[in-house]
N, C-alpha and C. Protein backbone atom coordinates (compact mmCIF):
# COMPACT_ATOMS: atom_id res chain seq x y z
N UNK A 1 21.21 -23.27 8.75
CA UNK A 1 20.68 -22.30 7.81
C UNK A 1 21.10 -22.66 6.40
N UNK A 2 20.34 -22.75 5.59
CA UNK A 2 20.78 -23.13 4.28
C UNK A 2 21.05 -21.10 3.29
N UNK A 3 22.15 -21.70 2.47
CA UNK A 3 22.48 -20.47 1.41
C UNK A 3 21.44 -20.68 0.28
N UNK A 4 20.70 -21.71 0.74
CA UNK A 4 20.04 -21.62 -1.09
C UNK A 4 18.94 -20.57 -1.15
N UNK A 5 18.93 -19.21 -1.96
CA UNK A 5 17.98 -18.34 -2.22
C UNK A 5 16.97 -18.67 -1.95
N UNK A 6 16.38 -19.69 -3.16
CA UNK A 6 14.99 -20.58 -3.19
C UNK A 6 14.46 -20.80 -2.27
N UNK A 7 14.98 -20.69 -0.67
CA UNK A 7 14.28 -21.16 0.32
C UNK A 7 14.62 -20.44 1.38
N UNK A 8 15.48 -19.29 1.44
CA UNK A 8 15.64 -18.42 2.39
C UNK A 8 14.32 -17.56 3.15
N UNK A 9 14.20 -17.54 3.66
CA UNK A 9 12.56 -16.65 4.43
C UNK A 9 12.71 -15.14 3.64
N UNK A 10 13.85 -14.73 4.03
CA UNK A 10 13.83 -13.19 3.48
C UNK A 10 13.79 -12.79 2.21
N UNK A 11 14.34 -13.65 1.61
CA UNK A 11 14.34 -13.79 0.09
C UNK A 11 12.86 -14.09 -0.54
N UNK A 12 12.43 -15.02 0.07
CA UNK A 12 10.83 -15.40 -0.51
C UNK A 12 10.54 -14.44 0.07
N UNK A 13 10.31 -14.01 1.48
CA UNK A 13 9.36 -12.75 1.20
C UNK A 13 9.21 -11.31 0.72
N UNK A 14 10.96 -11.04 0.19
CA UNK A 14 10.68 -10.10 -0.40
C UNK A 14 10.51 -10.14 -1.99
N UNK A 15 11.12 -11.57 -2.51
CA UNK A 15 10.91 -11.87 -3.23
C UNK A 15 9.09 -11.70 -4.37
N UNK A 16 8.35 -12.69 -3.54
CA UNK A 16 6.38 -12.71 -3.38
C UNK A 16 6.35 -11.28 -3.02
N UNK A 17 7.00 -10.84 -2.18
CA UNK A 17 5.95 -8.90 -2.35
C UNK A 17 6.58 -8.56 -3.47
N UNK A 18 7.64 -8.72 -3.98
CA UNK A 18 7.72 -7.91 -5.39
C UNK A 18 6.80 -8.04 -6.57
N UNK A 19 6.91 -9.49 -6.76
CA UNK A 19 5.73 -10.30 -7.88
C UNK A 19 4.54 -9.89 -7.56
N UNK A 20 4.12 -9.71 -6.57
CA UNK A 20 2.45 -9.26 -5.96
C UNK A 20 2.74 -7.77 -6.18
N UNK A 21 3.64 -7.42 -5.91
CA UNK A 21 3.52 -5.66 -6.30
C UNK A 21 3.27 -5.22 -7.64
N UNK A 22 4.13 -6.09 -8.60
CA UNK A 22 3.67 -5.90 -9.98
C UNK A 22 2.87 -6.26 -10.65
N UNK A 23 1.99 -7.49 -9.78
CA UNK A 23 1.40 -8.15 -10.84
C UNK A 23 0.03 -6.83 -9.97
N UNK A 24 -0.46 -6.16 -9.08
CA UNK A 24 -1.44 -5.33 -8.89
C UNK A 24 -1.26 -3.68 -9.65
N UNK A 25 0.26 -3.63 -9.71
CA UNK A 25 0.45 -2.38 -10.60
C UNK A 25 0.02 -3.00 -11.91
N UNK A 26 0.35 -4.03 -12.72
CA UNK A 26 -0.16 -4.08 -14.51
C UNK A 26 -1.95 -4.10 -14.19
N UNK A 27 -2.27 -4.44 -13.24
CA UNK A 27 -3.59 -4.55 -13.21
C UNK A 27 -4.02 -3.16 -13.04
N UNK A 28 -3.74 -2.27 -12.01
CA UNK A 28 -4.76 -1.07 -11.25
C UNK A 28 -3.77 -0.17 -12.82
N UNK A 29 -3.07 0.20 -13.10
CA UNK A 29 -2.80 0.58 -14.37
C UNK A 29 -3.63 0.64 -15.58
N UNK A 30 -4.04 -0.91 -16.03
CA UNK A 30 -5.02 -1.33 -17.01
C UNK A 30 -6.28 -0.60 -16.47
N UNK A 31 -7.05 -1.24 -15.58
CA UNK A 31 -8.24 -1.32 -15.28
C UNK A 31 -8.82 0.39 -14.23
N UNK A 32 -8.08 1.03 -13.93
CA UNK A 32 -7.78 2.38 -12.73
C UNK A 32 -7.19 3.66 -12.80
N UNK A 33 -6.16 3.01 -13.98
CA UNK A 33 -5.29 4.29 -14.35
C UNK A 33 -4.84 4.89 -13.56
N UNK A 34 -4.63 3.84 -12.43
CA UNK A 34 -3.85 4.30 -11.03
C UNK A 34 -2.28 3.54 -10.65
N UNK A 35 -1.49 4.14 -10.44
CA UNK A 35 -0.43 3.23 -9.87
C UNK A 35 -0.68 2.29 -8.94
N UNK A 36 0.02 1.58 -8.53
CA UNK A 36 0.30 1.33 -6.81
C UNK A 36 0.45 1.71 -5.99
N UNK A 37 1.56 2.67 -6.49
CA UNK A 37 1.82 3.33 -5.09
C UNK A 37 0.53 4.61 -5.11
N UNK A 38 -0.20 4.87 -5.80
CA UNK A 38 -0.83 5.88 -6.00
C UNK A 38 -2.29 4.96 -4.83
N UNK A 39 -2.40 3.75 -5.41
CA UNK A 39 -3.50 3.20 -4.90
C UNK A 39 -3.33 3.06 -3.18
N UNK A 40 -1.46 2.47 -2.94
CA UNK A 40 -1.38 2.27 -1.82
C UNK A 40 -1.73 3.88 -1.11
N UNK A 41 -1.20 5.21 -1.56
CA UNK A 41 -1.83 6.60 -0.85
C UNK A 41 -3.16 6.62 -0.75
N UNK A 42 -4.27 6.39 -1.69
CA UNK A 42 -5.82 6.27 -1.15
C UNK A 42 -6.01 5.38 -0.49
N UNK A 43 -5.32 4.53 -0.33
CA UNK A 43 -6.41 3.44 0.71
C UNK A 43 -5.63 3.81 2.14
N UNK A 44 -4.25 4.11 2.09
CA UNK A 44 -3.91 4.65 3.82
C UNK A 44 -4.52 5.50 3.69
N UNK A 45 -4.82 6.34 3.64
CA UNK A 45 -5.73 8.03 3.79
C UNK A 45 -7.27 7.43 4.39
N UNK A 46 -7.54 6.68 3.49
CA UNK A 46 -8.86 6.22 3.77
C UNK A 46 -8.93 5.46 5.07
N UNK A 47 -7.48 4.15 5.53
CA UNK A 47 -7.84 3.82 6.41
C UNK A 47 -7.52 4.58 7.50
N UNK A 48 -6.42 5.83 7.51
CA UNK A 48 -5.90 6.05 8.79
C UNK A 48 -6.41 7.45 8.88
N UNK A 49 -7.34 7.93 7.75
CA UNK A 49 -7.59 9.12 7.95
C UNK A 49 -6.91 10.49 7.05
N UNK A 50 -6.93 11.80 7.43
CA UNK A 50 -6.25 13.11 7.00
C UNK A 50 -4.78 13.16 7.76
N UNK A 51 -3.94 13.41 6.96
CA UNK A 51 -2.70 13.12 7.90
C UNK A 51 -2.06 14.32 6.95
N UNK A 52 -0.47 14.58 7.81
CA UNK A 52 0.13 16.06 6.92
C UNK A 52 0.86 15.01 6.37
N UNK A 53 1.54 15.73 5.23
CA UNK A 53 2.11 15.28 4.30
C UNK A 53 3.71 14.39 4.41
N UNK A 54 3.95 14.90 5.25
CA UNK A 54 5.33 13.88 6.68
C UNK A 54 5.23 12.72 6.86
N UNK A 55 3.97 12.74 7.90
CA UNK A 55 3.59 11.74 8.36
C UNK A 55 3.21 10.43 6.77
N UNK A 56 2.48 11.04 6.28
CA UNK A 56 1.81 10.30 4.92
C UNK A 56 3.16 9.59 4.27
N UNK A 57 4.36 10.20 4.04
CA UNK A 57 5.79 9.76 3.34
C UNK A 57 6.27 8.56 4.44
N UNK A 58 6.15 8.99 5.63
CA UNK A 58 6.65 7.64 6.80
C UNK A 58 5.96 6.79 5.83
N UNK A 59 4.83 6.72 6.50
CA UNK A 59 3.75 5.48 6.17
C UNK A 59 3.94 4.76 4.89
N UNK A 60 4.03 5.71 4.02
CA UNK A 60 4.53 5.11 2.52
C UNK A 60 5.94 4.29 2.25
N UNK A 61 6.70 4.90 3.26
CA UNK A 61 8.09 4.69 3.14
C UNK A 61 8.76 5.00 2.02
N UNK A 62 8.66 6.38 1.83
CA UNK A 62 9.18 7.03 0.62
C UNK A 62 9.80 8.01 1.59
N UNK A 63 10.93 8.90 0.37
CA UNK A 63 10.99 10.08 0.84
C UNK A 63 10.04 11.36 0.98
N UNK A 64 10.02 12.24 2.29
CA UNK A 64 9.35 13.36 1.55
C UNK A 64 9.12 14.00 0.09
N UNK A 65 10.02 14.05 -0.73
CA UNK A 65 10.31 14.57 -1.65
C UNK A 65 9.41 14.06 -2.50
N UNK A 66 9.51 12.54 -2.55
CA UNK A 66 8.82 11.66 -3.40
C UNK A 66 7.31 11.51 -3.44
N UNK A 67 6.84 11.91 -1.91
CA UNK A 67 5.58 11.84 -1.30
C UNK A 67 4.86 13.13 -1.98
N UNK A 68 5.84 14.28 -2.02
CA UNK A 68 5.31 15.32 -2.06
C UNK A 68 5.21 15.22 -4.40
N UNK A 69 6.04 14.50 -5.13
CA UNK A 69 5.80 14.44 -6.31
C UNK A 69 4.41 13.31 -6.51
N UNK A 70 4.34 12.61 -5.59
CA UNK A 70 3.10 11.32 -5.69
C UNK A 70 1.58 11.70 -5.59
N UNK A 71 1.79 13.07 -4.47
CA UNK A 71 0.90 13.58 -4.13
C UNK A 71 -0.09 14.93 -4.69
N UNK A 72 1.68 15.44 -5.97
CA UNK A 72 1.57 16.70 -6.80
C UNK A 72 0.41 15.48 -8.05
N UNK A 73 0.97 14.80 -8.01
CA UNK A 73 -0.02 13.96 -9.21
C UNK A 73 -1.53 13.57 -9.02
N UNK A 74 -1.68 13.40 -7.93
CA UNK A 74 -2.90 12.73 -7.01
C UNK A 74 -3.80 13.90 -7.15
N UNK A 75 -2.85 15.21 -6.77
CA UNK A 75 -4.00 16.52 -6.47
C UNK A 75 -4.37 16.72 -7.61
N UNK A 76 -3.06 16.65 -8.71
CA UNK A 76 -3.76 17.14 -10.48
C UNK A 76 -5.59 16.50 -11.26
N UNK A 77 -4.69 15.40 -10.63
CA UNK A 77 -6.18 14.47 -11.10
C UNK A 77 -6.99 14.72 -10.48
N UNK A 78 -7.26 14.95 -9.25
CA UNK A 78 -8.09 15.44 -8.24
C UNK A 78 -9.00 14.01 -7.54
N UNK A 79 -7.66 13.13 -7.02
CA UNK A 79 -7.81 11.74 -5.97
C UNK A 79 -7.46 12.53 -4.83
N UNK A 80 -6.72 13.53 -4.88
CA UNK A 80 -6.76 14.56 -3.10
C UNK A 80 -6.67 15.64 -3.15
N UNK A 81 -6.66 16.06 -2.08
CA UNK A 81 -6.83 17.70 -1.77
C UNK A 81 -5.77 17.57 -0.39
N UNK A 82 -4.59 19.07 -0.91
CA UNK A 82 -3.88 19.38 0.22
C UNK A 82 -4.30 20.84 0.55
N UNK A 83 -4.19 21.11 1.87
CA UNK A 83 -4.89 22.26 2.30
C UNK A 83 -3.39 22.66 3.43
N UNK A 84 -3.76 24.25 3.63
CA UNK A 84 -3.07 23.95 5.22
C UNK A 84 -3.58 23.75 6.58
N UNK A 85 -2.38 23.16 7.14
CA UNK A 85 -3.05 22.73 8.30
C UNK A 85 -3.70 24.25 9.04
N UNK A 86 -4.75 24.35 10.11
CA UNK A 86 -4.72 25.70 10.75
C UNK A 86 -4.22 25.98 12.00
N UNK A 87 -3.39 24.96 12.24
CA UNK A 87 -2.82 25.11 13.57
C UNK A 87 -1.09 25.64 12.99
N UNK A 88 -0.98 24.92 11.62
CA UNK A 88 0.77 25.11 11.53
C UNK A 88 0.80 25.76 10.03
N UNK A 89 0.72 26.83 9.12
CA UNK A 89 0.53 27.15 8.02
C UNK A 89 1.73 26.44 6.99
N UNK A 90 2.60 26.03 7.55
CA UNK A 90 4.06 25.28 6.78
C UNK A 90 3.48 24.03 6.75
N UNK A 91 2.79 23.37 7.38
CA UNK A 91 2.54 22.27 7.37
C UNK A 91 1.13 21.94 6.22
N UNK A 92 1.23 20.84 5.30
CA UNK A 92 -0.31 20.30 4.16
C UNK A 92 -0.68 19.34 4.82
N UNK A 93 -1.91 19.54 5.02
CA UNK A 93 -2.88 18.22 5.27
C UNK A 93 -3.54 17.52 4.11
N UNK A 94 -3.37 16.15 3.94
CA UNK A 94 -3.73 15.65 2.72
C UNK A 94 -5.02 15.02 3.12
N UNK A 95 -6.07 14.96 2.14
CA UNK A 95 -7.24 14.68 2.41
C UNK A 95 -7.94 14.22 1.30
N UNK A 96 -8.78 13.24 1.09
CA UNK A 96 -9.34 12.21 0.27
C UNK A 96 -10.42 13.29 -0.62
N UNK A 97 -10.47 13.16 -1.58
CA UNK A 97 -11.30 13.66 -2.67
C UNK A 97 -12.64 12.65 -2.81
N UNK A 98 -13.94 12.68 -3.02
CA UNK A 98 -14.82 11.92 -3.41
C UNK A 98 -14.36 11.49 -4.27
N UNK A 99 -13.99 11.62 -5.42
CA UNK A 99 -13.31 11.29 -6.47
C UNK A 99 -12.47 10.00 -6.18
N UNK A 100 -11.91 10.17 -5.10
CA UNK A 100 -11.12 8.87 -4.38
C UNK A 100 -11.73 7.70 -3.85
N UNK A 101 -12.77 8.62 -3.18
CA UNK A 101 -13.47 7.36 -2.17
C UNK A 101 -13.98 6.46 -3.30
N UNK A 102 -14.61 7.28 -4.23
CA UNK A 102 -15.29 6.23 -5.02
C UNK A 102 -14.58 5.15 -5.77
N UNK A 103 -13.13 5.32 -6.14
CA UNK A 103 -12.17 4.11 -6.49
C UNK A 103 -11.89 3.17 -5.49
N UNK A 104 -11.71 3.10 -4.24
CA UNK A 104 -11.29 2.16 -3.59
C UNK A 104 -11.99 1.02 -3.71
N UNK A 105 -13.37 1.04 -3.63
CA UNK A 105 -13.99 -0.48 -4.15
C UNK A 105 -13.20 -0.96 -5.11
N UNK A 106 -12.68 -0.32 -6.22
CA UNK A 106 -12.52 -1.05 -7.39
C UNK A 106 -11.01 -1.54 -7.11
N UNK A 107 -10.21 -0.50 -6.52
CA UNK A 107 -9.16 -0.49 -6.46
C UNK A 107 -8.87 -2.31 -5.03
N UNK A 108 -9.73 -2.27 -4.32
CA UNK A 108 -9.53 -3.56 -3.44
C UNK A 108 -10.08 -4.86 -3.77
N UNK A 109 -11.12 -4.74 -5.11
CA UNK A 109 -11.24 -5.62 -6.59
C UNK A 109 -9.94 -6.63 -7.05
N UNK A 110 -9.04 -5.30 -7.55
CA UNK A 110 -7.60 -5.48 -8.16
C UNK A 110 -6.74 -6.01 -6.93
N UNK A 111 -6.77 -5.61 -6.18
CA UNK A 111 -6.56 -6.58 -5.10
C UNK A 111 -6.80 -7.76 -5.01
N UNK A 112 -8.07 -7.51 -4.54
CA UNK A 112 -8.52 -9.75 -4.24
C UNK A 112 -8.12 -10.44 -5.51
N UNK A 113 -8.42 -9.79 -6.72
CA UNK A 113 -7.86 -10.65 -7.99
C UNK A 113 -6.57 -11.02 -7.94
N UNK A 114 -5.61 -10.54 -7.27
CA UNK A 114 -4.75 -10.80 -7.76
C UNK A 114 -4.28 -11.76 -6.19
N UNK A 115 -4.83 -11.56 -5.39
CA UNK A 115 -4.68 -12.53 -4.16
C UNK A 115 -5.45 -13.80 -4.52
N UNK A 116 -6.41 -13.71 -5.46
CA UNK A 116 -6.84 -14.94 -5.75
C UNK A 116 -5.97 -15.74 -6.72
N UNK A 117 -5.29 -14.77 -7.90
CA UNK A 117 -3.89 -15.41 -8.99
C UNK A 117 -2.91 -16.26 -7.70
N UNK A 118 -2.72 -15.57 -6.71
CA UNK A 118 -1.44 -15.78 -5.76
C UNK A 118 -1.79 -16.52 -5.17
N UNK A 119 -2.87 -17.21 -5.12
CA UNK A 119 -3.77 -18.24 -3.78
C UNK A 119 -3.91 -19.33 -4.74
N UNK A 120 -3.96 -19.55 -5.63
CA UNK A 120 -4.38 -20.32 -6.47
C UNK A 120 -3.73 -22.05 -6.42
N UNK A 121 -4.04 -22.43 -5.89
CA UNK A 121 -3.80 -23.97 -5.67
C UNK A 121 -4.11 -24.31 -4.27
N UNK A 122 -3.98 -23.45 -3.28
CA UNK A 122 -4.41 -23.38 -1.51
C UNK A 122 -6.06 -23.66 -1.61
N UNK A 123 -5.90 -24.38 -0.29
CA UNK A 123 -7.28 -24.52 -0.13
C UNK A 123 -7.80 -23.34 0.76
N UNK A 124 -8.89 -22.87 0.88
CA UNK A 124 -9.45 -21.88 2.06
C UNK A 124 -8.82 -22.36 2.85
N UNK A 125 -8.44 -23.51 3.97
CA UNK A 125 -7.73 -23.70 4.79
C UNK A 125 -6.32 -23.11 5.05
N UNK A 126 -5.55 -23.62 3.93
CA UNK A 126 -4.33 -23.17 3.32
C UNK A 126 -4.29 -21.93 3.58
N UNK A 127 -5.04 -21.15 2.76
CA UNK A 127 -5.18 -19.84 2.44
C UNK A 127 -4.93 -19.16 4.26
N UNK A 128 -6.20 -19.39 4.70
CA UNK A 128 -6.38 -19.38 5.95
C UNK A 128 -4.84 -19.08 7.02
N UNK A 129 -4.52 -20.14 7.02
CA UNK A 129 -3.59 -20.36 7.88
C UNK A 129 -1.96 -19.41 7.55
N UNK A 130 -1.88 -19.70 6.10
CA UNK A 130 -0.77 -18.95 5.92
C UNK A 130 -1.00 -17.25 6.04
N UNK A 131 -2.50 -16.89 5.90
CA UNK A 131 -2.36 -15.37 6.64
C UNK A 131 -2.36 -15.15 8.14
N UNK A 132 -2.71 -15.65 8.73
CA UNK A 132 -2.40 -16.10 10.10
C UNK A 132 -0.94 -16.26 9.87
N UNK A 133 -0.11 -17.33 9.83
CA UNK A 133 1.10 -17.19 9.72
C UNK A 133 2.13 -15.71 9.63
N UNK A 134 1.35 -15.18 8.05
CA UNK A 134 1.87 -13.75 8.09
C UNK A 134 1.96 -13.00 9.20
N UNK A 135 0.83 -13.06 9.62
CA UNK A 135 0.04 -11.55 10.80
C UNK A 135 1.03 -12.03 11.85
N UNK A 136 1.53 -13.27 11.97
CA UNK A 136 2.39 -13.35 13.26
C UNK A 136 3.97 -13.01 13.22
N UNK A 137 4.08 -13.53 11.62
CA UNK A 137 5.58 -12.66 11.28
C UNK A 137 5.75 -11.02 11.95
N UNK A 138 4.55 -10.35 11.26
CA UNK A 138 4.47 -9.08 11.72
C UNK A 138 4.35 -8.82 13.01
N UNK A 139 3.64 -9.26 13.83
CA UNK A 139 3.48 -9.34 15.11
C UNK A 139 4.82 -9.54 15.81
N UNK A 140 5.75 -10.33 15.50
CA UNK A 140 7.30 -10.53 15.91
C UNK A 140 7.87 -9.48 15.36
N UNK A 141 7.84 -8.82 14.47
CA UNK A 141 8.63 -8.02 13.84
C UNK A 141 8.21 -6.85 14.11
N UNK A 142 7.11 -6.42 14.21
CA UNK A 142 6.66 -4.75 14.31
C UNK A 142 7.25 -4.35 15.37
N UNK A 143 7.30 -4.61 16.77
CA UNK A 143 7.67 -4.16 17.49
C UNK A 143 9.43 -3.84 17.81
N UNK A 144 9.74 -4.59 17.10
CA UNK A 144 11.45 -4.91 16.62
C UNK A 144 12.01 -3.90 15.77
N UNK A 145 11.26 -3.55 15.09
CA UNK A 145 11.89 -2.62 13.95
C UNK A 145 11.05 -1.52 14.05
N UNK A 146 9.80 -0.75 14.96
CA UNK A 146 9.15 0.42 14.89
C UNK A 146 9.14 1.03 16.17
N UNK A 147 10.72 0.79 16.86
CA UNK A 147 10.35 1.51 18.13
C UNK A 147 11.38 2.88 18.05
């Protein structure tokens, strides 16, 4: 095992998600007037659906607390709508605003752009293979750390 940072696995990869995290926040900022993490809450909603506000903070990996200030912002602007649930009245169900749906095109725009900044010297092959690569990191790891 080598000590050198520069080439540690864990280090580069948390390293590259940081740089990729910021370089899509200066973008969806500029161009969205959306955070990241604001963008990352519409597009889980969108992909996984209406979820209560609990569940939504897991997924984010925030605290409740934090979920529930991310989400006080989201409703202002009106990117969601929390309601109560009708099975549990303590419990908010968060739920996508049209207002929302209609950003995510743009918002997965700011995305590919910036996967294309980060791709930039790979060939489609390249490209190719090292997401494959990823998906298998995860594939070893999800089950390791989400039981």
């Amino acid at each position: 095992m080598t000590s050198d940072l520069e080439k540690r696995f864990g280090f580069l990869i948390a390293d590259v998600g940081r740089l990729y995290g910021k370089r899509y926040d200066d973008l969806a900022k500029s161009s969205l007037e959306l955070t990241r993490a604001q963008c990352r809450t519409i597009a889980y909603l969108s992909h996984y659906g209406d979820m209560n506000q609990a569940r939504l903070a897991e997924r984010l990996e925030v605290a409740p607390i934090s979920a529930g200030r991310l989400l006080e912002r989201l409703e202002e602007n009106g990117w969601v709508a929390r309601t109560a649930n009708p099975d549990d009245r303590r419990e908010l169900q968060v739920s996508l605003t049209p207002k929302a749906e209609s950003v995510l095109t743009a918002a997965r725009h700011v995305g590919d752009e910036v996967q294309t900044e980060a791709l930039a010297g790979f060939t489609p092959e390249e490209a190719e293979q090292f997401s494959q690569m990823l998906q298998r990191v995860r594939a070893n790891l999800g089950p390791l750390v989400e039981r």
